[in-house]
N, C-alpha and C. Protein backbone atom coordinates (compact mmCIF):
# COMPACT_ATOMS: atom_id res chain seq x y z
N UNK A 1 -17.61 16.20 21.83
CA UNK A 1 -16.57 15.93 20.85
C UNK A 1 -17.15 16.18 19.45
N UNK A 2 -16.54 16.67 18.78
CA UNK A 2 -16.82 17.06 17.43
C UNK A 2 -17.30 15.39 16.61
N UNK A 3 -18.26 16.07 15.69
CA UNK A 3 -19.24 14.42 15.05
C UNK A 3 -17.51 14.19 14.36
N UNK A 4 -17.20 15.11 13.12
CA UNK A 4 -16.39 14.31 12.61
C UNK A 4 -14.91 14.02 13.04
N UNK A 5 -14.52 14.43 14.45
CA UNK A 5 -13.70 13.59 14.60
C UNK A 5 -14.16 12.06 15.12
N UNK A 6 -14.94 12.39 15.78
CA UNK A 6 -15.55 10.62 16.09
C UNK A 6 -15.43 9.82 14.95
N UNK A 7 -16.17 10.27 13.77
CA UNK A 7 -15.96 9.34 12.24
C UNK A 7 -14.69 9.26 11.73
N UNK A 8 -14.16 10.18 12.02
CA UNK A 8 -12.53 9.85 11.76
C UNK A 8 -11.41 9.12 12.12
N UNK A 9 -11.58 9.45 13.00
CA UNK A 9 -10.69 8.07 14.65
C UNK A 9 -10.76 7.09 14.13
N UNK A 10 -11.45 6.07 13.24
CA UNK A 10 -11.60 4.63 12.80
C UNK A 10 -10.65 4.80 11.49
N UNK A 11 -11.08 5.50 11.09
CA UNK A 11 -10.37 5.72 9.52
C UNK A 11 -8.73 6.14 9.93
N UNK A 12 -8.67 6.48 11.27
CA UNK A 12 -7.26 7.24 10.64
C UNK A 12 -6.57 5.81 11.23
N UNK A 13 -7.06 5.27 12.12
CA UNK A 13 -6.38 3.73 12.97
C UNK A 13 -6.39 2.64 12.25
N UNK A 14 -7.46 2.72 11.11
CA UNK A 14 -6.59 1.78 9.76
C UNK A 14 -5.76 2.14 8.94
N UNK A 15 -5.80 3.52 8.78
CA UNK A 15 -4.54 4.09 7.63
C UNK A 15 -3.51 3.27 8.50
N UNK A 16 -2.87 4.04 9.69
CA UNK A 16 -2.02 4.08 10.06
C UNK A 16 -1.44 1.91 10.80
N UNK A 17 -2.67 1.41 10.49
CA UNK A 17 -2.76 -0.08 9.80
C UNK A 17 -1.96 -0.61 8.76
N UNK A 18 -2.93 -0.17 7.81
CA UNK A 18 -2.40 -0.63 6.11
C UNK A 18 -1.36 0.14 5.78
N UNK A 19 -1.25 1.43 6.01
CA UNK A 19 -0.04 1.90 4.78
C UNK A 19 1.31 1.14 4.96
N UNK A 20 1.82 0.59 6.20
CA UNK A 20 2.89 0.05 6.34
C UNK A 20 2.55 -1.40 5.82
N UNK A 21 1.84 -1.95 5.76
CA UNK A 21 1.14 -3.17 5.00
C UNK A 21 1.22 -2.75 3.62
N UNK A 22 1.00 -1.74 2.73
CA UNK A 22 0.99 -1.66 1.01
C UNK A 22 2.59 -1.65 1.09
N UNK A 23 3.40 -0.74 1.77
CA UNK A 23 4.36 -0.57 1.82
C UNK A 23 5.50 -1.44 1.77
N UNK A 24 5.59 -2.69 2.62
CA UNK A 24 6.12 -3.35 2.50
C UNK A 24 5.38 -4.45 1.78
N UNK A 25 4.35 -4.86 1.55
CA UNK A 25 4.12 -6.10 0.50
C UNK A 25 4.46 -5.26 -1.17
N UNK A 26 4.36 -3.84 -1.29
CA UNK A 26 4.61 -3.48 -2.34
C UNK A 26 6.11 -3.51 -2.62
N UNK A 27 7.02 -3.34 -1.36
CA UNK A 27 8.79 -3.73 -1.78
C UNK A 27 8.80 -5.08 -2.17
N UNK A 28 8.13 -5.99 -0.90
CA UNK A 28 8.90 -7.38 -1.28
C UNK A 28 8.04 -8.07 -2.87
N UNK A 29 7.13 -7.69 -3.07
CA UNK A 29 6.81 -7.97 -4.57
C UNK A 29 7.63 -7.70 -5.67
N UNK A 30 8.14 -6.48 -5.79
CA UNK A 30 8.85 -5.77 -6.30
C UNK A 30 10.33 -6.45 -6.62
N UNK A 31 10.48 -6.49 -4.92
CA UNK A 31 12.01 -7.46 -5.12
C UNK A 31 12.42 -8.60 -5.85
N UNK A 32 10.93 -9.31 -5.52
CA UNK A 32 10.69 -10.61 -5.88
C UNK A 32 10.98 -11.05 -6.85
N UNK A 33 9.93 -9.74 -8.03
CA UNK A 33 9.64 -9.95 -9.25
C UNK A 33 11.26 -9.47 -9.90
N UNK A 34 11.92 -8.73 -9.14
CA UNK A 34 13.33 -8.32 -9.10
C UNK A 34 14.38 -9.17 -9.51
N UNK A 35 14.36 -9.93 -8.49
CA UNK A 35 14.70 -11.65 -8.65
C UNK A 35 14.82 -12.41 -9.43
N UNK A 36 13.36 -12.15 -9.62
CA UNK A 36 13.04 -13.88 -10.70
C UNK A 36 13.36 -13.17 -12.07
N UNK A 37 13.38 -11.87 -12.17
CA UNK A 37 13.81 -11.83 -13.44
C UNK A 37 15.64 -11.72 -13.86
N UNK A 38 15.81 -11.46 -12.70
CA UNK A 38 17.90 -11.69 -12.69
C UNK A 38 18.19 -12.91 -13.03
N UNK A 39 17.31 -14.21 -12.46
CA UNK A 39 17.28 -15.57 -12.49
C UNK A 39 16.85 -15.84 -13.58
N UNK A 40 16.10 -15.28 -14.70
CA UNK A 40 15.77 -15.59 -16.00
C UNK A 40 16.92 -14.84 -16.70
N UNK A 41 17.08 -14.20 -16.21
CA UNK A 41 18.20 -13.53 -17.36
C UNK A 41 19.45 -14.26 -17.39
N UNK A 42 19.99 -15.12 -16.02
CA UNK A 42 20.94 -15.35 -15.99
C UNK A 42 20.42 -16.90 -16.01
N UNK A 43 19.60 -17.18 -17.25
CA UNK A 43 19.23 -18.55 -17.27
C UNK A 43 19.60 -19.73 -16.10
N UNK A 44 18.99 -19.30 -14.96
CA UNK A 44 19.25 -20.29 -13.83
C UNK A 44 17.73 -20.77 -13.61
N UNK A 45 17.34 -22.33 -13.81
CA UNK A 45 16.19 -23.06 -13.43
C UNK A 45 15.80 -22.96 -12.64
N UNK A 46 14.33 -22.51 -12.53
CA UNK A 46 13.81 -22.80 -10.96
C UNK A 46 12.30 -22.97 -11.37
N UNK A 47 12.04 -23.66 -10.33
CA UNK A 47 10.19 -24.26 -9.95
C UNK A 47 9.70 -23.07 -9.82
N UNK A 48 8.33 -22.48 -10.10
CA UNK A 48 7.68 -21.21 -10.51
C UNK A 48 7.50 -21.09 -8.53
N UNK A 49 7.39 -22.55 -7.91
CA UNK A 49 6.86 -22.36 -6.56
C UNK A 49 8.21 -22.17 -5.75
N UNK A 50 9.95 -22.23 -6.06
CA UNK A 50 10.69 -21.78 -5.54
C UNK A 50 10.41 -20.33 -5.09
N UNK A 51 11.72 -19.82 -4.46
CA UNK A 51 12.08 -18.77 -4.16
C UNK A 51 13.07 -18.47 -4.80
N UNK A 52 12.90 -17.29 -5.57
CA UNK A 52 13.90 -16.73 -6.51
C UNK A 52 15.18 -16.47 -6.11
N UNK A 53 16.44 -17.56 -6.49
CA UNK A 53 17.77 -16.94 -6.18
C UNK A 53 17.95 -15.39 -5.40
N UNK A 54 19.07 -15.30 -4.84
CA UNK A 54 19.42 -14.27 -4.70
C UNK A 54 20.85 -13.96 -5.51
N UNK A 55 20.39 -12.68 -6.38
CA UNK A 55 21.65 -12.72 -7.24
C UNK A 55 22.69 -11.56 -6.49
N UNK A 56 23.71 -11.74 -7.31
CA UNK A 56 24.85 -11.25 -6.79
C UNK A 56 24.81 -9.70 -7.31
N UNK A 57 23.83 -8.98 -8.22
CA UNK A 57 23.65 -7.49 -7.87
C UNK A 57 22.96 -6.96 -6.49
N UNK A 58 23.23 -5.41 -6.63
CA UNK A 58 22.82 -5.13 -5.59
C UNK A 58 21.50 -4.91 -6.07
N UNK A 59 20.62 -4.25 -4.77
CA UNK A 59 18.97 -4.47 -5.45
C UNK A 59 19.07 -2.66 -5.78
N UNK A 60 17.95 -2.23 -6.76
CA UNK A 60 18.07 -1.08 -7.10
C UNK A 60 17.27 -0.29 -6.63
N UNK A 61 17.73 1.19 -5.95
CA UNK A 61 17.20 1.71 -4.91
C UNK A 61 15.48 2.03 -5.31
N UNK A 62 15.04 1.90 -6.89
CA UNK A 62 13.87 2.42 -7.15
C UNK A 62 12.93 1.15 -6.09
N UNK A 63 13.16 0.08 -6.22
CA UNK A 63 12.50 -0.86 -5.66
C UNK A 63 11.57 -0.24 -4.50
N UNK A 64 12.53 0.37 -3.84
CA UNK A 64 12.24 1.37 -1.94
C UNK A 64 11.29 2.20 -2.68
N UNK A 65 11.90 2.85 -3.67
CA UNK A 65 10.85 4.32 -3.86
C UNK A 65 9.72 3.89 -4.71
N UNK A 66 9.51 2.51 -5.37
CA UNK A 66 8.17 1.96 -5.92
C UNK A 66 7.57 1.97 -4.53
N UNK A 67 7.84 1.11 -3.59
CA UNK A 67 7.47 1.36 -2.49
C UNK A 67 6.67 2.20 -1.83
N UNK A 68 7.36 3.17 -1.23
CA UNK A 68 7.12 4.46 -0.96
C UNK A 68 6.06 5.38 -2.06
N UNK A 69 6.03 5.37 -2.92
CA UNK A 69 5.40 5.93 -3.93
C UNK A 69 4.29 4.95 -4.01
N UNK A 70 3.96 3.51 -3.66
CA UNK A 70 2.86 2.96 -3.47
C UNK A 70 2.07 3.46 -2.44
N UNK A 71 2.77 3.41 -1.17
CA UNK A 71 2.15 4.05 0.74
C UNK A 71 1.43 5.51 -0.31
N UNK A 72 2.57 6.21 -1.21
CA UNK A 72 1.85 7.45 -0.93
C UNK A 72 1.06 7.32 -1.42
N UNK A 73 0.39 6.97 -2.72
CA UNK A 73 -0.85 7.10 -3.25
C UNK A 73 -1.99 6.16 -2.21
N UNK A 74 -1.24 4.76 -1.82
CA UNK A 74 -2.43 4.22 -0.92
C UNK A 74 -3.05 5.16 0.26
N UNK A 75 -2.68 5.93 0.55
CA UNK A 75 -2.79 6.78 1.24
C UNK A 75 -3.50 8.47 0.65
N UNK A 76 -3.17 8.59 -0.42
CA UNK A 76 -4.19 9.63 -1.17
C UNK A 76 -5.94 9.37 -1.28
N UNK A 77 -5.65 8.03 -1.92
CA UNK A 77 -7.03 7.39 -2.12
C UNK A 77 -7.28 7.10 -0.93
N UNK A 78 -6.79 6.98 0.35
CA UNK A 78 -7.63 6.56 1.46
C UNK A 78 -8.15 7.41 2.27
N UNK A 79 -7.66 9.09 1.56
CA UNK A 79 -8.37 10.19 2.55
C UNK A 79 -9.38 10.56 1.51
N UNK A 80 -9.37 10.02 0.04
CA UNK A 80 -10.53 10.51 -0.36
C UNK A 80 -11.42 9.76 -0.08
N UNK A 81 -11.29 8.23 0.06
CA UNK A 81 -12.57 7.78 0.42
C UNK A 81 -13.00 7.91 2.07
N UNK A 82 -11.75 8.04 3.01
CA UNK A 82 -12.58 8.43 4.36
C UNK A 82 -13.25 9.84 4.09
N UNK A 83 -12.41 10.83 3.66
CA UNK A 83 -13.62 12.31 3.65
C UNK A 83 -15.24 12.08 2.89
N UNK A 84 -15.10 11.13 1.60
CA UNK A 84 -16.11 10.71 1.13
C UNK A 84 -17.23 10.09 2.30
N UNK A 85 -16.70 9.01 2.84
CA UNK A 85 -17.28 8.60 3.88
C UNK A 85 -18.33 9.41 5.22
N UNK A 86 -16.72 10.26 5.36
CA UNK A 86 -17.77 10.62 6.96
C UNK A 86 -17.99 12.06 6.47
N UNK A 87 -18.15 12.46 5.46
CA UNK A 87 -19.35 13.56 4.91
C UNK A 87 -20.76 12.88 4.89
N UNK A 88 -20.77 11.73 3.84
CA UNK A 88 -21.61 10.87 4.10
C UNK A 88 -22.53 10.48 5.42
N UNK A 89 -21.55 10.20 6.28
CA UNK A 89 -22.21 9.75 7.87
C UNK A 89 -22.58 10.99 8.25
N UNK A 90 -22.02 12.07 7.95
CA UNK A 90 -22.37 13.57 8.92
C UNK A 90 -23.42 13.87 8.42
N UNK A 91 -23.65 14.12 6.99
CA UNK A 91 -24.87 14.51 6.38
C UNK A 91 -26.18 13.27 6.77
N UNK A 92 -26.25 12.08 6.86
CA UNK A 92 -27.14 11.44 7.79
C UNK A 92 -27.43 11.40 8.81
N UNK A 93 -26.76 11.69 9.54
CA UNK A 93 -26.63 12.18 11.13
C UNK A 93 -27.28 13.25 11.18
N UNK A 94 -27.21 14.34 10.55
CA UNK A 94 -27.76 15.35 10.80
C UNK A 94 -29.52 15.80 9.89
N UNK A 95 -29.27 14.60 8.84
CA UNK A 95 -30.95 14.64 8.78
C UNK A 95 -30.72 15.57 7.04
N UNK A 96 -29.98 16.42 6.99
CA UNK A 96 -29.91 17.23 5.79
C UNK A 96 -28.99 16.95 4.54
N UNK A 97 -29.42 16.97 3.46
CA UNK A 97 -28.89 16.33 2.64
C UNK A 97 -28.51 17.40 1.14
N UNK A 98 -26.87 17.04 0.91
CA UNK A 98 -26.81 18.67 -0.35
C UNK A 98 -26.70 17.90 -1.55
């Protein structure tokens, strides 16, 4: 089997881990912060440790595409640091160094 797919197989079984993890903690933050600011605007009280009303707009579609536009970059930076990586491991493995 090829060295760097072996080094890769780990890296690609956490991407495919986390990105749905940035993805959705990056909507519901989003929403959140969505929220609590409809609820300040529409001067309605709440405990900082509540849960932010749900207001009567609809939510705005950028929310999804902050989202999405989070996965994608979490996901840019995560093939530069796996290629970073298992160049790294290959070039030790093999003893030669550029």
């Amino acid at each position: 089997m090829n060295r760097w797919k072996i080094n890769a197989e780990p890296w690609f079984q956490a991407w495919l881990i986390l990105t749905p993890i940035v993805g959705f903690g990056s909507y519901f933050l989003a929403r959140s912060l969505w929220r609590r600011m409809q609820a300040m605007l529409q001067r309605k009280t709440q405990s900082l440790w509540e849960a932010p009303p749900i207001p009567e707009l609809t939510e705005p579609t950028s929310i999804a595409g902050y989202a999405i536009a989070a996965s994608i970059l979490f996901s840019f930076f995560w093939l530069i640091v796996a290629r970073l990586y298992i160049r790294a491991q290959t070039t030790q493995a093999t003893g030669s160094e550029q």
